[in-house]
N, C-alpha and C. Protein backbone atom coordinates (compact mmCIF):
# COMPACT_ATOMS: atom_id res chain seq x y z
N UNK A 1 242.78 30.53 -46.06
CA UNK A 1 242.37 29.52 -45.07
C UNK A 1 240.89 29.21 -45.25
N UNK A 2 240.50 28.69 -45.32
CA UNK A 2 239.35 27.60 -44.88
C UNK A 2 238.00 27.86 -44.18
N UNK A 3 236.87 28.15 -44.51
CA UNK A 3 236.26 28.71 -43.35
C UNK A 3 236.02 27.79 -42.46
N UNK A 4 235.07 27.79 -41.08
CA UNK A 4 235.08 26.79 -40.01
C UNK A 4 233.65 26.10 -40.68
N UNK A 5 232.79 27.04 -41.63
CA UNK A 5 231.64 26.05 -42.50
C UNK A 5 231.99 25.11 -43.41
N UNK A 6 233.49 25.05 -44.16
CA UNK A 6 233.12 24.16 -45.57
C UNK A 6 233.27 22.98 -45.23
N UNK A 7 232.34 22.07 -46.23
CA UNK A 7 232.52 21.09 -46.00
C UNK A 7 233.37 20.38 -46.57
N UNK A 8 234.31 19.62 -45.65
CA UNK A 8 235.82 19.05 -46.04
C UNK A 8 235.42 17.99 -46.76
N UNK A 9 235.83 17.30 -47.77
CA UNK A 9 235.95 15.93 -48.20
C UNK A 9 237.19 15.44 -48.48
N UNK A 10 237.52 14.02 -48.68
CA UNK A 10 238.62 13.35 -48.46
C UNK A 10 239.56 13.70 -50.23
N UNK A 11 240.51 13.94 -50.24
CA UNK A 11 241.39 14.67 -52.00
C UNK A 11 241.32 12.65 -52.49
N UNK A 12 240.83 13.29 -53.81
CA UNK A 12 240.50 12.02 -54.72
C UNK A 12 242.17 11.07 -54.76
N UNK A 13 243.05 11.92 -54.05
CA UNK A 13 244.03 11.12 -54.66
C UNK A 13 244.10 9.64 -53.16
N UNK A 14 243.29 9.68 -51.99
CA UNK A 14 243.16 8.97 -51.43
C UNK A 14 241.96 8.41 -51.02
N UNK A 15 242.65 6.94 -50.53
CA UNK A 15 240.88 6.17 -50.23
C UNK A 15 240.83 5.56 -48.77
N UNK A 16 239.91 5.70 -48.08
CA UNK A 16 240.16 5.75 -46.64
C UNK A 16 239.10 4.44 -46.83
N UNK A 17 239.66 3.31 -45.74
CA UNK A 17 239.17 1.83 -45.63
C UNK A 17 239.47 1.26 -44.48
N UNK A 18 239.06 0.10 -43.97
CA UNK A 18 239.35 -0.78 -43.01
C UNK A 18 240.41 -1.76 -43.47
N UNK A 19 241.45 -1.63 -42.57
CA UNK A 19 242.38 -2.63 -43.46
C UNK A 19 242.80 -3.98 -42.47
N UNK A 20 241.89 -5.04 -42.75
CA UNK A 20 241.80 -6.10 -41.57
C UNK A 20 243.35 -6.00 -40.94
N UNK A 21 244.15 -6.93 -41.74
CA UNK A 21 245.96 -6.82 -41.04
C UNK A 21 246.34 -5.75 -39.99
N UNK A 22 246.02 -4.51 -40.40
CA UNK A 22 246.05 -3.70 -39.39
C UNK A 22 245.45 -3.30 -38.44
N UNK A 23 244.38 -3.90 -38.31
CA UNK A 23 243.05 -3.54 -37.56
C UNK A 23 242.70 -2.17 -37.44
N UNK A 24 242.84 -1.71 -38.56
CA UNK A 24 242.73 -0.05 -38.26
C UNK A 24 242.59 -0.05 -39.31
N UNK A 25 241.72 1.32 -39.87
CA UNK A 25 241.38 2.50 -40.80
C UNK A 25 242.58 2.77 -41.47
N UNK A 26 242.76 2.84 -42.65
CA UNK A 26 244.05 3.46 -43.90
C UNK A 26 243.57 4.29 -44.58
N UNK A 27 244.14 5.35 -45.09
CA UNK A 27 244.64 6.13 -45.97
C UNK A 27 245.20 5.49 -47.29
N UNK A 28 245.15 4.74 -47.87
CA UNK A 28 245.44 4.28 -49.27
C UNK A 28 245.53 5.49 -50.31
N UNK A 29 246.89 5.49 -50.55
CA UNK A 29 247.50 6.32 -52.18
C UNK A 29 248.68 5.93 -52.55
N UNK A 30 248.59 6.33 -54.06
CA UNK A 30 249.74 5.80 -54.86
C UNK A 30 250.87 5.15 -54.13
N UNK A 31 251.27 6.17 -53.27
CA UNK A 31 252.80 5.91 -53.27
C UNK A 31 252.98 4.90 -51.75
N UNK A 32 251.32 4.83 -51.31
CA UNK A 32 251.71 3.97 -49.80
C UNK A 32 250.50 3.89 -49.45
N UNK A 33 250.79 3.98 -47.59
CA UNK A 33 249.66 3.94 -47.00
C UNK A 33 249.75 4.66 -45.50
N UNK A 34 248.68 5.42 -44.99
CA UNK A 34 249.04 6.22 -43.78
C UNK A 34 248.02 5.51 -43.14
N UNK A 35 248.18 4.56 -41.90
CA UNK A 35 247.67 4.00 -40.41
C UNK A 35 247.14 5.28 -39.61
N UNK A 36 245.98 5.27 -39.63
CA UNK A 36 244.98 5.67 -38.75
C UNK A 36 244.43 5.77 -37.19
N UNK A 37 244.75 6.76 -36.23
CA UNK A 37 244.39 6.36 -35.08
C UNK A 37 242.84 6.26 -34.99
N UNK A 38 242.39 5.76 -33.95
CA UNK A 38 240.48 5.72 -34.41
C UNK A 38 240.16 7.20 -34.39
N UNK A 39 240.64 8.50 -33.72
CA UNK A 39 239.67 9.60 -33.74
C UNK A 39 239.71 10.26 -35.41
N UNK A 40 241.19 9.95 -35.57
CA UNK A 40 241.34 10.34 -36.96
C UNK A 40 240.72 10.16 -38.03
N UNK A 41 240.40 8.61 -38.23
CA UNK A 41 239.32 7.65 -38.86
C UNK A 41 237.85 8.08 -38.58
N UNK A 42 237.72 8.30 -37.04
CA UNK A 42 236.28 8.66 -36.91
C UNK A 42 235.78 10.13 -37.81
N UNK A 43 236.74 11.11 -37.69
CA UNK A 43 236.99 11.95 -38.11
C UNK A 43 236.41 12.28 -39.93
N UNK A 44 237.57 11.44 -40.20
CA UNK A 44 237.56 11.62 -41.94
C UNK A 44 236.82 10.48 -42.32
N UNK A 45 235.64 9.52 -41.50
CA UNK A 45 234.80 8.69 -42.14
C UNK A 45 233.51 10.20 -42.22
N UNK A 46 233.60 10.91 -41.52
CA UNK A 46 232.38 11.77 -41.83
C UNK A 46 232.74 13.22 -42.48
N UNK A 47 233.97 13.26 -43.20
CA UNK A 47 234.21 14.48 -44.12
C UNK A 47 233.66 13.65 -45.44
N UNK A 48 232.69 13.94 -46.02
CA UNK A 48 231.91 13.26 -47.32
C UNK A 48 231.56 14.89 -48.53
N UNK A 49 232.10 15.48 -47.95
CA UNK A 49 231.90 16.76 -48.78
C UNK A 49 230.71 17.48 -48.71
N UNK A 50 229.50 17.16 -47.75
CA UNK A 50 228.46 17.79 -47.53
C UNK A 50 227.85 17.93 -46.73
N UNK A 51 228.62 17.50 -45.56
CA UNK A 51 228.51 17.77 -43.96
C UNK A 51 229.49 19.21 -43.86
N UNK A 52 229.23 19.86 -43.52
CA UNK A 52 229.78 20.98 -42.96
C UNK A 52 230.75 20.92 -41.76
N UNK A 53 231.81 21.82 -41.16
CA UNK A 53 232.50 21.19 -40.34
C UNK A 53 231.45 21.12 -38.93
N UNK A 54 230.89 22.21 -38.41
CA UNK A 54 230.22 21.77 -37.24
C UNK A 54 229.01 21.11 -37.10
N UNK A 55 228.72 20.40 -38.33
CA UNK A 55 227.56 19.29 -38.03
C UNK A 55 229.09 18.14 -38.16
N UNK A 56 230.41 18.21 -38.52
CA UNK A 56 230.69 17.10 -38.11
C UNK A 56 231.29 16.82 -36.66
N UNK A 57 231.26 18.24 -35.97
CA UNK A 57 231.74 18.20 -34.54
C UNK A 57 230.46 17.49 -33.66
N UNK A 58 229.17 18.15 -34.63
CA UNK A 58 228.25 17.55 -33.61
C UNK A 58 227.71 16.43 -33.47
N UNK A 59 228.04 15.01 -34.87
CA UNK A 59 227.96 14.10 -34.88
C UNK A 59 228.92 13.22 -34.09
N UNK A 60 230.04 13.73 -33.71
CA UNK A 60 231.26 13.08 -32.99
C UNK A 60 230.69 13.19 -32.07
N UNK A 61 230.46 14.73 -31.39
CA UNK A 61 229.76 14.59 -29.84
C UNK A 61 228.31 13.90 -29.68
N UNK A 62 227.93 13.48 -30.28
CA UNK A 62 226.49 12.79 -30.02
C UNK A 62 227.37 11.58 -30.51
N UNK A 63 227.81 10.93 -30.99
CA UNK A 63 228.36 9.57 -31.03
C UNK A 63 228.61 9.01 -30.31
N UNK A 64 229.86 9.76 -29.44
CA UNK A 64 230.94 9.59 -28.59
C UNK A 64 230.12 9.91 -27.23
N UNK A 65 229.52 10.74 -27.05
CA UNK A 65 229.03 11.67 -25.83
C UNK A 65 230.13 12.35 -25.23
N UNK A 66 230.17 13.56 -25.69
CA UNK A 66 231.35 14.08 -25.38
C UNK A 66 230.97 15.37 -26.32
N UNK A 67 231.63 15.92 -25.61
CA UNK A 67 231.32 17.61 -25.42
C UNK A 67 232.91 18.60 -25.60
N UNK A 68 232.71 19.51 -26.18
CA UNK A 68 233.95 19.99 -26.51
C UNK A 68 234.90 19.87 -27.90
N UNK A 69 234.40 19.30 -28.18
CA UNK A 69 235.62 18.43 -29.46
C UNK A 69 236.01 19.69 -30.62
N UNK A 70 235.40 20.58 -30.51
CA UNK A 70 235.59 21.07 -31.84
C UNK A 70 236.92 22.16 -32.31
N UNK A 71 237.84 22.04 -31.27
CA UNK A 71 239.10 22.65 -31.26
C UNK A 71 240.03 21.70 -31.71
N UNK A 72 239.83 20.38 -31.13
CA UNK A 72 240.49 19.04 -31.82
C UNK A 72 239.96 19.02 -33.48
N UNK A 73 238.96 18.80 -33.40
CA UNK A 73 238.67 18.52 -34.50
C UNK A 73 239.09 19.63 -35.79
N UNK A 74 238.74 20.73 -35.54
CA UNK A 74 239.38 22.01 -36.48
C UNK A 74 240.78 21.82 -36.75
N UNK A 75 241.42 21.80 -35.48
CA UNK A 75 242.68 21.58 -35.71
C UNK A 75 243.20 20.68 -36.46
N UNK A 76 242.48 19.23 -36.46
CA UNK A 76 242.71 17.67 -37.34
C UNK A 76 242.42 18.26 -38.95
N UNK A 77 241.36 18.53 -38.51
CA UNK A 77 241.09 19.24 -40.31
C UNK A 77 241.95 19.87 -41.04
N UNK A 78 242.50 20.93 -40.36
CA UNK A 78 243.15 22.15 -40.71
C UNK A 78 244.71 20.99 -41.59
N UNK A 79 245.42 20.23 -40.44
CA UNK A 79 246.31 19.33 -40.33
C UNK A 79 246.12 18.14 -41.61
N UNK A 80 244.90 17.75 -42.00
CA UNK A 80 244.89 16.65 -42.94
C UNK A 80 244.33 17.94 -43.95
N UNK A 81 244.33 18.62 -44.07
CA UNK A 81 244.54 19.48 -45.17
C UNK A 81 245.99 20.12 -46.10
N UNK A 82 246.43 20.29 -45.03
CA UNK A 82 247.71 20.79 -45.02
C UNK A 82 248.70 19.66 -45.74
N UNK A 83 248.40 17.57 -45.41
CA UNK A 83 248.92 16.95 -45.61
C UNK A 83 248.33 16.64 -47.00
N UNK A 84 247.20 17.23 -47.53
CA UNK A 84 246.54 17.35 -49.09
C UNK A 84 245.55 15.63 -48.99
N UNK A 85 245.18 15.42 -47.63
CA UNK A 85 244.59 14.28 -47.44
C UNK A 85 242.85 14.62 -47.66
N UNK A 86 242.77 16.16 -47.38
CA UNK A 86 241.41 16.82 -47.22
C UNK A 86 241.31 17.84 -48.57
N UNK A 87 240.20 18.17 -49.19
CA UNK A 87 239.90 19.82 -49.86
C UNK A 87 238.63 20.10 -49.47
C-alpha cells in the first residue's frame, strides 16, 4: 500500500481534460472515456506527481474552504489507484 506521503500522479495510460459536450472533466484512454464528478476532477487536476498527498488535501481545503477533507480524499486516491487511473 501506498504511503499517505507519495506523491500520486495521473498512469500515462490516461489524460484528464475538459470536455466541452460534457461539461465536465474526462479521463481519456484507449479504450473510452470515464465522466468526472467536479471533486474527482478537482482532485486528480492536482495529483502532478510532486505534490505530496497532504499538500494536496491542503490545497483543496484552502480552495474550497473547507476543513476535513482528507479521509475523502485518501480514500479517492486509494480508489483511482486501484482503477490504475493513479501511480
Amino acid at each position: 500500500m501506498e504511503t499517505t506521503t507519495a506523491a500520486p500522479r495521473l498512469s500515462r495510460l490516461f489524460r484528464l481534460q475538459w470536455e466541452q459536450a460534457q461539461l465536465a472533466y474526462v479521463l481519456l484512454y484507449p479504450e473510452g472515456m470515464v465522466k468526472l464528478n467536479g471533486s474527482a476532477a478537482e482532485i486528480l487536476k492536482r495529483c502532478d506527481g510532486r505534490s505530496a498527498l497532504p499538500d494536496i488535501v491542503a490545497q483543496l481545503e484552502q480552495a474550497f474552504n473547507a476543513s476535513g477533507l482528507d479521509a475523502d480524499v485518501q480514500a479517492f486516491v486509494a480508489d483511482a489507484r486501484q482503477r490504475g487511473w493513479l501511480v
